[in-house]
C-alpha atoms as a PDB file:
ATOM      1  CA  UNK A   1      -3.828   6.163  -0.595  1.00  0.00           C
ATOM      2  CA  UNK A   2      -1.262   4.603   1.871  1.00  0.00           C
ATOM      3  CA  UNK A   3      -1.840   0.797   1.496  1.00  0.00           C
ATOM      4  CA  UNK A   4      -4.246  -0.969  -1.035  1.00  0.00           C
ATOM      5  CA  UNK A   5      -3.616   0.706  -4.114  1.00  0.00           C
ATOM      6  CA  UNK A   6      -3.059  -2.937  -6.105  1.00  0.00           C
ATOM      7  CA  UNK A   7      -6.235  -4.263  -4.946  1.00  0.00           C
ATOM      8  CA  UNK A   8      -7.580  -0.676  -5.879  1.00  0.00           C
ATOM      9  CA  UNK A   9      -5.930  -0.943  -9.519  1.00  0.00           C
ATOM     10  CA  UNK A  10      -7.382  -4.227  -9.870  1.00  0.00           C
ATOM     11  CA  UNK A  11     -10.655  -3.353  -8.545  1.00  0.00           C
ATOM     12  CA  UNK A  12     -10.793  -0.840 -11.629  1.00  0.00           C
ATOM     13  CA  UNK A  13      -9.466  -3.234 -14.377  1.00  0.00           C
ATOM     14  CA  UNK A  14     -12.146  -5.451 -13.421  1.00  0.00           C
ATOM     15  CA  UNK A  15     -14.831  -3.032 -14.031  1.00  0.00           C
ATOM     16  CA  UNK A  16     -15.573  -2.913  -9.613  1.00  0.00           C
ATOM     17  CA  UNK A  17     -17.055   0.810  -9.312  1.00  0.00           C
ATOM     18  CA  UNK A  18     -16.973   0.140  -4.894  1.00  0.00           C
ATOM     19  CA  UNK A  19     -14.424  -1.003  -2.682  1.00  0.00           C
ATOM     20  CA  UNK A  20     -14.946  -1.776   1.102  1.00  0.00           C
ATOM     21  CA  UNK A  21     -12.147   1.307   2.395  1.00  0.00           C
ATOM     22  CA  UNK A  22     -11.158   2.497   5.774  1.00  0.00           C
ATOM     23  CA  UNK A  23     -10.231   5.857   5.877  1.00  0.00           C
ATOM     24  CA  UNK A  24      -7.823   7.842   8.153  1.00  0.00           C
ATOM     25  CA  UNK A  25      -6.156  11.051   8.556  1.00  0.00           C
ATOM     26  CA  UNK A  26      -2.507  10.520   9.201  1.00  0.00           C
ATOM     27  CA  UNK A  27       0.792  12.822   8.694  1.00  0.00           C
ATOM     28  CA  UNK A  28       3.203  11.706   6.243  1.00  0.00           C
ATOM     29  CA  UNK A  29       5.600   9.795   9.038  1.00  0.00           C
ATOM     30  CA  UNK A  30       2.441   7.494   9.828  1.00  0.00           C
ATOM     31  CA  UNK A  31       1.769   7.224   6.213  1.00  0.00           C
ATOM     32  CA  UNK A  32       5.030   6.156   5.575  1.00  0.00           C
ATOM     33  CA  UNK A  33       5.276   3.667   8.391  1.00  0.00           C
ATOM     34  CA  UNK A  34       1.799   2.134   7.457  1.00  0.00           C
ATOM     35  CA  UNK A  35       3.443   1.603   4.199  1.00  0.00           C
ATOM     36  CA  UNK A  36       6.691  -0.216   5.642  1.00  0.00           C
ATOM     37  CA  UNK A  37       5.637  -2.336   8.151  1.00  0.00           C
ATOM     38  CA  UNK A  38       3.305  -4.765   6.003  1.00  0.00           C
ATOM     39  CA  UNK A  39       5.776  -4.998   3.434  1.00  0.00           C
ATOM     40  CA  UNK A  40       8.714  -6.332   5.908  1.00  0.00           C
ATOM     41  CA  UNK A  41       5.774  -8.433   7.633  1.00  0.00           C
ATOM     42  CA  UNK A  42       5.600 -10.605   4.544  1.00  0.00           C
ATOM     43  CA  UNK A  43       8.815 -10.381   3.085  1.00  0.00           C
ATOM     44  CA  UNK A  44       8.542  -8.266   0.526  1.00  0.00           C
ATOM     45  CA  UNK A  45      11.332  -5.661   0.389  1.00  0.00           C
ATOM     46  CA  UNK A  46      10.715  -3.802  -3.028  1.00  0.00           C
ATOM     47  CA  UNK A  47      13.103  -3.113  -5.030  1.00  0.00           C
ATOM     48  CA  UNK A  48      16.180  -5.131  -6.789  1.00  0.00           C
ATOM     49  CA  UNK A  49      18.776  -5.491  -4.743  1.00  0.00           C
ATOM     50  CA  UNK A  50      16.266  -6.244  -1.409  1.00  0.00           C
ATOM     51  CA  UNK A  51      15.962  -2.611   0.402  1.00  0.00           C
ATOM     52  CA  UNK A  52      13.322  -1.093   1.107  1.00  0.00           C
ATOM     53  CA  UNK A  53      11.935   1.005  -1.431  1.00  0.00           C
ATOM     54  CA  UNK A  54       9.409   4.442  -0.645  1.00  0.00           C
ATOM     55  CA  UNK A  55       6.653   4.758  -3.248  1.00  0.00           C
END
């Protein structure tokens, strides 16, 4: 799972068995970069002292 995985954690607390997904196959770089370039978008850097932070 590259992005998603809150909504997907909350999904499951809430007792939600299906989630509307979109699925692709992507090497690790891509994966990586799908990752980073929301966060920044919105301003959230991860992480306490404001870098970026790989999960």
């Amino acid at each position: 799972m590259v992005v998603g995985e809150r909504r997907w954690r909350a999904a499951q607390q809430d007792g939600i068995e299906t989630l509307a997904a979109m699925v692709w196959e992507m090497d690790t770089e891509t994966a990586f970069i799908a990752q980073v370039v929301p966060r920044t978008s919105t301003g959230d850097r991860g992480g306490r002292d404001g870098q970026l932070s790989r999960r």
